[in-house]
Protein backbone atom coordinates (compact mmCIF):
# COMPACT_ATOMS: atom_id res chain seq x y z
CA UNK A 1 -205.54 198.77 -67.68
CA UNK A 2 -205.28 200.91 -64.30
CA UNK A 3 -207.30 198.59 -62.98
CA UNK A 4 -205.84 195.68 -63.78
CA UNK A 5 -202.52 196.85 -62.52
CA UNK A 6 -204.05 198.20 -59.47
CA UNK A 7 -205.10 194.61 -58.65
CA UNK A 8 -201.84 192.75 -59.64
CA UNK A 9 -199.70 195.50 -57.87
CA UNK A 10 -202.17 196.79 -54.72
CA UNK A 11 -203.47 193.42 -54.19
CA UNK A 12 -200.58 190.80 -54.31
CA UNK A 13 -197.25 193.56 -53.39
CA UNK A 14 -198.94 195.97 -51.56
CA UNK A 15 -200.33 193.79 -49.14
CA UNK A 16 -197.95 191.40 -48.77
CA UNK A 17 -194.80 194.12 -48.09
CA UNK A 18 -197.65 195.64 -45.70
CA UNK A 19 -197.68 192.03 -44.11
CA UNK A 20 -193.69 192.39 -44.18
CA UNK A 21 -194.08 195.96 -42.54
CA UNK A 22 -196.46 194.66 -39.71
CA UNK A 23 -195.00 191.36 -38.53
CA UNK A 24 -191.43 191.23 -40.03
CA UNK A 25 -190.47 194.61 -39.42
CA UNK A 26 -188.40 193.25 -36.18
CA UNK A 27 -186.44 190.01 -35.36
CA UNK A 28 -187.81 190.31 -32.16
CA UNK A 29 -191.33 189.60 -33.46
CA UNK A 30 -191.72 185.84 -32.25
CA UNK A 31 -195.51 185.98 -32.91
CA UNK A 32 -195.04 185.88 -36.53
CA UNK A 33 -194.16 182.37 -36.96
CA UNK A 34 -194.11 179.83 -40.24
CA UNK A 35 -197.49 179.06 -39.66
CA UNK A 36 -198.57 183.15 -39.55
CA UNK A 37 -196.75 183.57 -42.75
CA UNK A 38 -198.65 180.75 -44.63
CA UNK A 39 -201.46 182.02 -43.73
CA UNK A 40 -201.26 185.82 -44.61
CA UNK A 41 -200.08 184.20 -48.26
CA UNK A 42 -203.47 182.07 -47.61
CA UNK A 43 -205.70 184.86 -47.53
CA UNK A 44 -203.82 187.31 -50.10
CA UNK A 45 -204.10 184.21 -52.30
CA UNK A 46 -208.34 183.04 -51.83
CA UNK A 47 -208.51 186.74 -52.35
CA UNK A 48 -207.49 187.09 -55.78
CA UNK A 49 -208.34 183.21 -57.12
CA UNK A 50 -210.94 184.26 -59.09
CA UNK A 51 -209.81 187.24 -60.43
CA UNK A 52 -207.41 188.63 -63.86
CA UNK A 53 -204.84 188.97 -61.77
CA UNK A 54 -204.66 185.59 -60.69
CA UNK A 55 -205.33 184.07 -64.13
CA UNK A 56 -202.31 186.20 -65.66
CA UNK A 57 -199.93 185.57 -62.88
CA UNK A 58 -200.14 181.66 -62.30
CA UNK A 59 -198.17 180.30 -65.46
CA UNK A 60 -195.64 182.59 -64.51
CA UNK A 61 -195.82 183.10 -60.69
CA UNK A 62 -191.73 181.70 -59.70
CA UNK A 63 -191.28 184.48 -62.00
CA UNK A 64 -193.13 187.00 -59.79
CA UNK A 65 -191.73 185.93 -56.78
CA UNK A 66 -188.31 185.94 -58.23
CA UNK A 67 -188.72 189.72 -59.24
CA UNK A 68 -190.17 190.21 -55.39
CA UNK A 69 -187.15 189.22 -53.69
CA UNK A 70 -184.51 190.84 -55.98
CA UNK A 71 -186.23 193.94 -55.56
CA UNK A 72 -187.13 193.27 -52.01
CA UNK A 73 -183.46 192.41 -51.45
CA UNK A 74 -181.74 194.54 -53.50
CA UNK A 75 -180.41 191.85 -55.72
CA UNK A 76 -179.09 192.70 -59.30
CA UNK A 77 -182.64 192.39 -61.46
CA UNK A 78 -182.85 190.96 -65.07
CA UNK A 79 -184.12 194.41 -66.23
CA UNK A 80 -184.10 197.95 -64.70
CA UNK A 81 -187.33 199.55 -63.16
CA UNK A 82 -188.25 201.76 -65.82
CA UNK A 83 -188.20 198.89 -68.40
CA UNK A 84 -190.02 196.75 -66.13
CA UNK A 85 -192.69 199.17 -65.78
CA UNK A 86 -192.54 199.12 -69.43
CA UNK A 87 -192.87 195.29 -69.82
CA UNK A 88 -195.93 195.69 -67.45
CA UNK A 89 -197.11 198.42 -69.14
CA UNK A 90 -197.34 196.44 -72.79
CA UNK A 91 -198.98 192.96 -70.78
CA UNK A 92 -201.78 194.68 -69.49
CA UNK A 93 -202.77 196.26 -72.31
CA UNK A 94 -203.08 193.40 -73.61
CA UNK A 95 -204.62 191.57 -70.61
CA UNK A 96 -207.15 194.64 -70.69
CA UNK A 97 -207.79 194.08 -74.67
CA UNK A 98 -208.83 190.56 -74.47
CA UNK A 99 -210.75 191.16 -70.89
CA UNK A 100 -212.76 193.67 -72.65
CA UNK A 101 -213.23 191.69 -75.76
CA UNK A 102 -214.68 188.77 -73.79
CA UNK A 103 -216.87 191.06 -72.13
CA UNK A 104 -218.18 193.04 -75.31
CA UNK A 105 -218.95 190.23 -77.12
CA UNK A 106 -221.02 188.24 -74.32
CA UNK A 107 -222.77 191.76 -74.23
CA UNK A 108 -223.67 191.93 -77.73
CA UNK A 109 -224.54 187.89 -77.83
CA UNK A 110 -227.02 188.34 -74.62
CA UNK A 111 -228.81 191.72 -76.61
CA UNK A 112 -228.92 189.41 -79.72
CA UNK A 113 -231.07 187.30 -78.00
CA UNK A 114 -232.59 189.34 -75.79
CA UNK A 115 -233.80 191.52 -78.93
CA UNK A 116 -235.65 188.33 -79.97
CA UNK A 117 -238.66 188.38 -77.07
CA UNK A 118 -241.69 189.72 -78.15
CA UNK A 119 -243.10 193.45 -76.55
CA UNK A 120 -238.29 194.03 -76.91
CA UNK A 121 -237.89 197.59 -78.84
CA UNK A 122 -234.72 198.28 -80.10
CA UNK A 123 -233.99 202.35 -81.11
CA UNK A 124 -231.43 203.45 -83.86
CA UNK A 125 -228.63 203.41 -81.05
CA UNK A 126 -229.28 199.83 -79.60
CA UNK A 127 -231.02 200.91 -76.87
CA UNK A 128 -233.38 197.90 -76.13
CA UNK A 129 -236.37 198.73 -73.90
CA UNK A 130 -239.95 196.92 -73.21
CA UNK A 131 -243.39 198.64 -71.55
CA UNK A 132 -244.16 197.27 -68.57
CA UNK A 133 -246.53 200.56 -67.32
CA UNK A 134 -247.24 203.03 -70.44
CA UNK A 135 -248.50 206.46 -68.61
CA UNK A 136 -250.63 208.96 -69.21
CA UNK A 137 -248.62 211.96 -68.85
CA UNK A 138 -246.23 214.29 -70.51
CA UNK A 139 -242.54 213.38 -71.91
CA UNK A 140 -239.60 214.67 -70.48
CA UNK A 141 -237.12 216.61 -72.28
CA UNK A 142 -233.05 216.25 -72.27
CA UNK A 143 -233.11 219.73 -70.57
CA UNK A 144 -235.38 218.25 -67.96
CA UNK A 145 -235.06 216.71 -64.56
CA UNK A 146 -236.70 213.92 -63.22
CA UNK A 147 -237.58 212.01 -60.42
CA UNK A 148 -237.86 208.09 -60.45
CA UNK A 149 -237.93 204.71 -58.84
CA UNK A 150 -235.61 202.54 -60.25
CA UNK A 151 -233.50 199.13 -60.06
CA UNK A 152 -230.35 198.49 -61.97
CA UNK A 153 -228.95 194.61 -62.83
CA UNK A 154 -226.28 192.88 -64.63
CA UNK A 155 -227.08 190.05 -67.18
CA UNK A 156 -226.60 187.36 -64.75
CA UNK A 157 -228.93 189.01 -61.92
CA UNK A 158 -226.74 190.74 -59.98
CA UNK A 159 -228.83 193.77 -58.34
CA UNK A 160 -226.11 197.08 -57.87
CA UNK A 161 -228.82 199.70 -57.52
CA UNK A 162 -232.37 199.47 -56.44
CA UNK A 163 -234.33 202.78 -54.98
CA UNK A 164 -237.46 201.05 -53.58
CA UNK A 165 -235.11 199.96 -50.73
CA UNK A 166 -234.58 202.62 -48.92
CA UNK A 167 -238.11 203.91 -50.42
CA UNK A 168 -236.73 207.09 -51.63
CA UNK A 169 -236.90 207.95 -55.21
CA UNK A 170 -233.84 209.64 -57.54
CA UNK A 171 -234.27 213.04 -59.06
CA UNK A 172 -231.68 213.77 -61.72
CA UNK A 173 -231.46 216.04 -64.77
CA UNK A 174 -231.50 213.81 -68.21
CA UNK A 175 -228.26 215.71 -69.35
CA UNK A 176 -225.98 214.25 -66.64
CA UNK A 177 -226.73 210.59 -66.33
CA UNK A 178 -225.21 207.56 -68.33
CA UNK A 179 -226.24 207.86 -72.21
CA UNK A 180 -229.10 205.11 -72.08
CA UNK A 181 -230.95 206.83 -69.64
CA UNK A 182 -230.56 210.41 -71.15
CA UNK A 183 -232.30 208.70 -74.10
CA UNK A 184 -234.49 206.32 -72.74
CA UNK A 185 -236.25 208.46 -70.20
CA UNK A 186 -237.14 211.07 -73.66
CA UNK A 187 -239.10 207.80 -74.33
CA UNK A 188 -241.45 207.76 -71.06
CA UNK A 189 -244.64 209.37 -70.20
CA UNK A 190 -244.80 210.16 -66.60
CA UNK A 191 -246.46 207.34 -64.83
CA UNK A 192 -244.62 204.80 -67.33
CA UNK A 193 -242.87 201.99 -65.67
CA UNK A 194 -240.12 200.75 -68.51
CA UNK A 195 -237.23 198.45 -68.62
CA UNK A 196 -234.28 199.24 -70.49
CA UNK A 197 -231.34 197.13 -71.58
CA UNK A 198 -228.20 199.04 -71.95
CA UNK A 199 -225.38 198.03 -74.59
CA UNK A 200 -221.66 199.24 -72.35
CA UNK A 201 -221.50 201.87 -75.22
CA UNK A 202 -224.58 204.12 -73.70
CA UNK A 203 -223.64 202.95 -70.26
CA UNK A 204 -220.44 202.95 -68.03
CA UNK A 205 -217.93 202.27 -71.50
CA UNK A 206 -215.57 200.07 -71.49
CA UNK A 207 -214.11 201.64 -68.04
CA UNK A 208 -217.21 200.28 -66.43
CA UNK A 209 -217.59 201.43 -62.97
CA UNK A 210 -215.58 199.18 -60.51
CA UNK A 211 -215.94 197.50 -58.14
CA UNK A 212 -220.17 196.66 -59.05
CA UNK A 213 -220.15 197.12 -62.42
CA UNK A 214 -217.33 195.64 -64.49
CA UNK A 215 -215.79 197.05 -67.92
CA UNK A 216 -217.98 197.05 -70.82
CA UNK A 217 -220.80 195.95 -69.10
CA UNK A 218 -224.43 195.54 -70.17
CA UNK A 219 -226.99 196.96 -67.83
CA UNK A 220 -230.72 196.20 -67.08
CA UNK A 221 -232.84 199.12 -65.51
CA UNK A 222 -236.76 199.10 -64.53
CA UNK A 223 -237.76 202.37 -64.43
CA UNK A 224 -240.37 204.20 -63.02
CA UNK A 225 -240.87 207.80 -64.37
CA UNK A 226 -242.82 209.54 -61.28
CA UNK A 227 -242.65 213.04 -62.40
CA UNK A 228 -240.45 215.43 -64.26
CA UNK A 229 -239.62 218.21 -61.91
CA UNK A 230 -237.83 221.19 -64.40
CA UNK A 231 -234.11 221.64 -65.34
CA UNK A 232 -232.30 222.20 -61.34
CA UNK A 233 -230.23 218.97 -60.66
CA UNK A 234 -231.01 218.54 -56.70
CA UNK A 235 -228.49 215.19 -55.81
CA UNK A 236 -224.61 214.89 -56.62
CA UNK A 237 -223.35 212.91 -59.39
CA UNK A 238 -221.85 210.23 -56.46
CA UNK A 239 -225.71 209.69 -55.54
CA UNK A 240 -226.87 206.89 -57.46
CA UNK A 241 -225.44 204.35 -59.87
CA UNK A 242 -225.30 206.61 -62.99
């Protein structure tokens, strides 16, 4: 919900009064023309086409402008402040409820399927994961750290994460990373190259982890278990995508 009203509010008011602040600021301004004001709404607008924001506010966008210039110009408002933070308040929860709702259930319908290929092993907590390279070596524990190559994905291909890159792999201790790796990585010998496909719930939640990886968001990692390297946690949480 934060988010969403981060977007409407930071996005479309924010940058538009800072628009105001820059080139309307003074009368004497006679670069800022008709022409420069269409296009800073231009831009503010093809920035935010695609997004919640824009879906929720185009029935209803006279609306939003109306509220803009009463507050902008100190006009009497329909409502006070406080009760239209309250009226935004009750909206995007329920933007945010049927967001996440759309998202969960393409999750769960894309697992469904994906559960179907053969060599796809699902665990008691819907973890899916397939073998690509089963090693030889010992399993690590949850008190363990790690180090690995990896890649991370969204269903539809997007790459967010991928250590072979910058060719330098990830160490990490199992008790500090997202759920589905905590438990996944208990399932790999070292030398095992595995892919895992994450349900949101042992992932990033329904939060997700903006602006890659959106709310309840399914997640595809290969992952290649190089060596398990004791319990000391060497990189900072901000390091990698988990």
């Amino acid at each position: 919900m934060k988010n969403i009203f981060l977007t409407i509010l930071a996005v479309l008011t924010a940058t538009v009064l800072l628009g105001c602040d820059l080139f309307l600021g003074s009368s004497k301004n006679a670069n800022f023309d008709k022409n420069s004001s269409y296009s800073l709404g231009l831009i503010q607008g093809d920035r935010i086409k695609s997004s919640l924001a824009a879906d929720a506010i185009r029935p209803v966008f006279s609306d939003f402008l109306k509220g803009f210039k009463d507050g902008l110009f100190g006009k009497k408002p329909r409502f006070s402040i406080d009760e239209a933070d309250q009226k935004i308040t009750v909206a995007l929860t329920g933007i945010s409820a049927e967001r996440n709702a759309v998202f969960k259930q393409k999750g769960i319908a894309w697992l469904a399927e994906n559960a179907k290929r053969p060599g796809i092993i699902t665990t008691k907590t819907g973890l899916q994961y397939e073998i690509l390279v089963e090693g030889k070596g010992k399993k690590p524990v949850e008190t363990d750290s790690v180090k690995v190559h990896y890649e991370g994905r969204l269903i539809d291909g997007t790459l967010f994460d991928n250590t072979y890159e910058d060719q330098q792999a990830a160490t990490f201790a199992l008790k500090d990373v997202i759920p589905g790796w905590t438990e996944g990585l208990q399932l790999m010998p070292v030398g095992s190259k595995f892919r895992f496909y994450v349900p949101y719930e042992l992932g990033y939640g329904e939060a997700g982890r903006p602006p890659i990886i959106p709310p309840c968001a399914t997640l595809l990692f290969s992952i290649e278990l190089i060596e398990i390297v004791g319990a000391k946690k060497v990189v900072s949480d901000d390091d990698y995508w988990w």
